[in-house]
Protein backbone atom coordinates (compact mmCIF):
# COMPACT_ATOMS: atom_id res chain seq x y z
CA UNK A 1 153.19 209.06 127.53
CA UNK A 2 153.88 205.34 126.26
CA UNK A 3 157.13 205.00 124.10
CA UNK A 4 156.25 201.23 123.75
CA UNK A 5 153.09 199.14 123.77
CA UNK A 6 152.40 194.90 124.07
CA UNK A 7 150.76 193.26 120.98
CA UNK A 8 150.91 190.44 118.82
CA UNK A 9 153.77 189.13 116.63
CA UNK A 10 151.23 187.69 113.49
CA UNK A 11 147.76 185.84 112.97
CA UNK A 12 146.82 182.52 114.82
CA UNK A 13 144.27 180.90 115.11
CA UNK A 14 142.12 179.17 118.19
CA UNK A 15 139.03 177.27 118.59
CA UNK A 16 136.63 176.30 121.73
CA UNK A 17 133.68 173.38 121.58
CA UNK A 18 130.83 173.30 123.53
CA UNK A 19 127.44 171.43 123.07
CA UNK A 20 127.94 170.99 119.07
CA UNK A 21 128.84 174.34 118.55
CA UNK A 22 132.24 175.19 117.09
CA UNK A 23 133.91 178.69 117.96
CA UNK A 24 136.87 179.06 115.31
CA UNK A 25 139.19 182.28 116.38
CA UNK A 26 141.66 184.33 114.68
CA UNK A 27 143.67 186.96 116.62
CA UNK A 28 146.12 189.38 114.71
CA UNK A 29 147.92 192.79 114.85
CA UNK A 30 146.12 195.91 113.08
CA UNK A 31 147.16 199.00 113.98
CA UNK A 32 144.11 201.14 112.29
CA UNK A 33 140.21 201.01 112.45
CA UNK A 34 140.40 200.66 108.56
CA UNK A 35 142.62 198.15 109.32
CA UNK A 36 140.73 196.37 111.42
CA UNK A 37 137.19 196.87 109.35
CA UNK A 38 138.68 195.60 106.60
CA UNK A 39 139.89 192.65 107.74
CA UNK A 40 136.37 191.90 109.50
CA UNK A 41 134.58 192.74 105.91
CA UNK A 42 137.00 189.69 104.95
CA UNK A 43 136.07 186.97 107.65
CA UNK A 44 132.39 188.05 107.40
CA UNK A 45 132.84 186.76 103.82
CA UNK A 46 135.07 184.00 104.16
CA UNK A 47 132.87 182.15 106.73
CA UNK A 48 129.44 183.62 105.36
CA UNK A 49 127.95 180.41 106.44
CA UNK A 50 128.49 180.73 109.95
CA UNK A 51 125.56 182.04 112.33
CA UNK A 52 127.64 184.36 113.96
CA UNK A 53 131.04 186.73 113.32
CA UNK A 54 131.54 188.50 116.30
CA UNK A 55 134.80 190.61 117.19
CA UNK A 56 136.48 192.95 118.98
CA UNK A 57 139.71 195.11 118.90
CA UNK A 58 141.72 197.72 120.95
CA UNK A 59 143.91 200.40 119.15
CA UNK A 60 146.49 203.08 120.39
CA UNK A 61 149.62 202.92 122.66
CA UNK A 62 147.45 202.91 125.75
CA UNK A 63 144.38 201.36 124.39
CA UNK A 64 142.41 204.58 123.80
CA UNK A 65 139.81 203.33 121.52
CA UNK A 66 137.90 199.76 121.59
CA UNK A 67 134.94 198.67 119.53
CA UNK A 68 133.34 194.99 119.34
CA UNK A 69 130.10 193.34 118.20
CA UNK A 70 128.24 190.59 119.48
CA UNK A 71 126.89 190.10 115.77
CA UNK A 72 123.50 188.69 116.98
CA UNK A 73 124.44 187.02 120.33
CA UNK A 74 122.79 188.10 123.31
CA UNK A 75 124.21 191.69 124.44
CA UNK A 76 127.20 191.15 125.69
CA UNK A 77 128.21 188.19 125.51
CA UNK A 78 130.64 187.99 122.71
CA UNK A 79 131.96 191.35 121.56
CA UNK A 80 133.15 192.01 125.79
CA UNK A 81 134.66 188.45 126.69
CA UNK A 82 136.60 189.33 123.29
CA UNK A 83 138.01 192.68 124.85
CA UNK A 84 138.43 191.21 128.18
CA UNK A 85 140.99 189.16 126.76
CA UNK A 86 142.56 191.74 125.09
CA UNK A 87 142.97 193.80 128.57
CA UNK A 88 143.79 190.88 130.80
CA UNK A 89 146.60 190.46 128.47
CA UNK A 90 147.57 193.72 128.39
CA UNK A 91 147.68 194.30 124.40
CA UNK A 92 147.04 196.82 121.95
CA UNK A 93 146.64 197.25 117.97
CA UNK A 94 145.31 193.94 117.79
CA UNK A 95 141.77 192.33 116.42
CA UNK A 96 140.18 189.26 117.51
CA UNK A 97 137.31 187.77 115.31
CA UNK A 98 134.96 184.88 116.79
CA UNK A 99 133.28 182.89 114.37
CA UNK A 100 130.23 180.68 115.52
CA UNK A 101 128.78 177.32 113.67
CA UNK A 102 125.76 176.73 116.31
CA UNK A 103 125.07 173.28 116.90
CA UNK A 104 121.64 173.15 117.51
CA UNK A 105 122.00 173.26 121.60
CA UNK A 106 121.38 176.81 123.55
CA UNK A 107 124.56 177.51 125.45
CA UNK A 108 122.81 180.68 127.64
CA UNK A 109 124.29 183.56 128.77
CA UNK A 110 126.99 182.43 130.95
CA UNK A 111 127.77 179.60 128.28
CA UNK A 112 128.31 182.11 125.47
CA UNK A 113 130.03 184.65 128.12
CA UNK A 114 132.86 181.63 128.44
CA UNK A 115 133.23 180.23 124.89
CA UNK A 116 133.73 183.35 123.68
CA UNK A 117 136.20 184.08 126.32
CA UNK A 118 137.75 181.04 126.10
CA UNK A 119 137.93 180.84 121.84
CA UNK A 120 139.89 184.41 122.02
CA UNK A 121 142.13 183.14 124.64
CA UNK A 122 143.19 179.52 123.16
CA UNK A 123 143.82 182.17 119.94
CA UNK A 124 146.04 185.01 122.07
CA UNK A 125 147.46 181.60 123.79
CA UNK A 126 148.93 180.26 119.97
CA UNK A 127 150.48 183.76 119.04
CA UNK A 128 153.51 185.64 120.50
CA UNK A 129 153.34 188.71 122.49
CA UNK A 130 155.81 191.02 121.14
CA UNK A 131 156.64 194.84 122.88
CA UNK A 132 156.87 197.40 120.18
CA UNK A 133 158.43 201.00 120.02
CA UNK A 134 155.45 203.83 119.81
CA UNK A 135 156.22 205.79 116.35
CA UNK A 136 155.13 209.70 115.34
CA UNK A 137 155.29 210.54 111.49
CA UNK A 138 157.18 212.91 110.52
CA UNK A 139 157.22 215.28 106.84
CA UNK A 140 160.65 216.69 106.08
CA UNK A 141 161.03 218.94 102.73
CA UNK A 142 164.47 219.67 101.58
CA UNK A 143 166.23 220.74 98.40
CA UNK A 144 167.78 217.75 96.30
CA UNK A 145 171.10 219.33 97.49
CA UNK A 146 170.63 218.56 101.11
CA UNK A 147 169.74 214.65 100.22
CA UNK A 148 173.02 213.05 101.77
CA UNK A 149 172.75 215.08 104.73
CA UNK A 150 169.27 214.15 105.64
CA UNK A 151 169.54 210.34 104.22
CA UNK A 152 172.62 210.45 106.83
CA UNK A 153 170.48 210.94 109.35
CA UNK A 154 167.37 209.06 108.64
CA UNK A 155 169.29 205.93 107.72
CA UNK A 156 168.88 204.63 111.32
CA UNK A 157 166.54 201.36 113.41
CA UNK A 158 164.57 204.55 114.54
CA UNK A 159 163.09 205.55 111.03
CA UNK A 160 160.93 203.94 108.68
CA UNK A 161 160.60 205.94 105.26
CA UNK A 162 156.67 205.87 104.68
CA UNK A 163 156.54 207.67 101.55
CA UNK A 164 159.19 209.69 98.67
CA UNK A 165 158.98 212.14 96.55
CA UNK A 166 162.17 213.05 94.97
CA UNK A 167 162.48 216.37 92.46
CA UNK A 168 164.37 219.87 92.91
CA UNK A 169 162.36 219.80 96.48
CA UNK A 170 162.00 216.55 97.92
CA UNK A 171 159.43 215.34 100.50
CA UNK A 172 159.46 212.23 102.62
CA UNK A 173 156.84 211.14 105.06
CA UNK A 174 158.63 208.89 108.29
CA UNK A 175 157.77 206.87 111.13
CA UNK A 176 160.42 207.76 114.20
CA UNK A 177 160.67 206.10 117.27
CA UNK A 178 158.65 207.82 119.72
CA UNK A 179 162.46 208.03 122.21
CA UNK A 180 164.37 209.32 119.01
CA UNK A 181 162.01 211.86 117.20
CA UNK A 182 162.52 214.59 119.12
CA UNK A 183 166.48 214.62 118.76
CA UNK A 184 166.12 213.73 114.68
CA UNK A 185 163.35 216.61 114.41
CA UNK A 186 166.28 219.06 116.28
CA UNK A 187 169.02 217.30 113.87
CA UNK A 188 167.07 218.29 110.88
CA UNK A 189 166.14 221.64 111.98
CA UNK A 190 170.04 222.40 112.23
CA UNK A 191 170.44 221.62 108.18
CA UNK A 192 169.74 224.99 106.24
CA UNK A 193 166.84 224.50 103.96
CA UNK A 194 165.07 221.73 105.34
CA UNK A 195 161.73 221.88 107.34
CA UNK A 196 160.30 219.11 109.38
CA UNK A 197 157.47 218.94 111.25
CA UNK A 198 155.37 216.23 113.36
CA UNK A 199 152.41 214.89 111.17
C-alpha cells in the first residue's frame, strides 16, 4: 500500500493559443469528488461565457478513481489529454479545469487533442509538485479523565485533530499518518477506558 502520494502544492494557472482560440487553465489540489465538483460548479460559473469548461481529475493514493468531461468537444479530446497529464506526471488528488473562448477557426481533432494537452501542462508546469504522507481517520472515545494521556499522545506531526467533542466522554475524529497509525491505535488501546478504531 502507498504511505505517500505526488500532488500539487496550490492553484496556478496556465494558458495555450492556437488559431484565435484562448485555452485558460487552472490546476489545484482536491482531495474529494465533492471537492472537486464543487470547485467545477464554481469555474462553470465564473467563466459562463466561455464555449467550453472541460476538466478532469484523479483521486486516491494510487489514483484509483478518475473522471473528466470533454464539455461539448469532440469525444475525447479534452477531458483525456487533461488526465494524461495528470499520469505522465505522476499526481494524485488534484483537478485540472480547461476553459475554452473559441475563436472562430476549427482546430480538429488532433488540434484540440494538443491544446488541451498542452493548456493542462503549461498549468502543472507553474505549480509545485509536493509528496504528501497518506492519512487514515481515526475515532477515539475516552472519559474526560484520560484527556492528558491521550492529548500526550496525539500532540504529534503525525495527527491532525479533525473534529472535538469534549463532555464526561469525549470524542475526537483524527487524521494519522498512514506509517504512524498503527503504533498510536496500539498506544491508545493500552490506556484503560479509551476505544479507538479506524474510520
Amino acid at each position: 500500500m502507498n504511505t505517500s502520494y505526488r500532488t500539487l502544492a496550490r492553484l496556478s494557472e496556465g494558458l495555450y493559443k492556437e488559431k484565435m482560440s484562448k485555452f485558460i487553465s487552472f490546476a489545484m489540489p482536491v482531495t474529494t469528488e465533492e471537492e472537486a465538483k464543487a470547485k467545477i460548479d464554481e469555474y462553470r460559473n465564473r467563466y459562463h461565457d466561455a464555449r467550453h469548461v472541460c476538466w478532469g481529475y484523479r483521486l486516491g493514493a494510487a489514483g484509483e478513481l478518475s473522471r473528466s468531461s470533454d464539455n461539448g468537444e469532440p469525444s475525447g479530446t479534452a477531458g483525456k489529454p487533461i488526465i494524461g497529464q495528470c499520469l505522465s506526471n505522476g499526481i494524485t488528488n488534484v483537478l485540472i479545469i480547461v476553459v475554452r473562448y473559441f475563436g472562430g477557426i476549427k482546430l480538429g481533432t488532433g488540434g484540440l487533442i494538443i491544446a488541451y494537452r498542452e493548456a493542462a501542462a503549461d498549468a502543472i508546469s507553474n505549480n509545485e509538485i509536493i509528496e504528501r504522507a497518506v492519512e487514515k481517520d481515526v475515532t477515539v472515545e475516552f472519559d474526560y479523565l484520560n484527556m492528558d494521556s491521550v492529548m500526550r499522545l496525539i500532540k504529534d506531526e503525525y495527527v491532525t485533530v479533525k473534529e472535538r467533542h469534549f463532555d464526561n466522554r469525549c470524542r475526537m475524529t483524527l487524521s494519522v499518518q498512514l506509517t504512524y497509525a498503527d503504533t498510536l491505535m496500539s498506544a491508545l488501546s493500552k490506556i484503560k477506558g479509551v476505544t479507538a478504531e479506524y474510520n
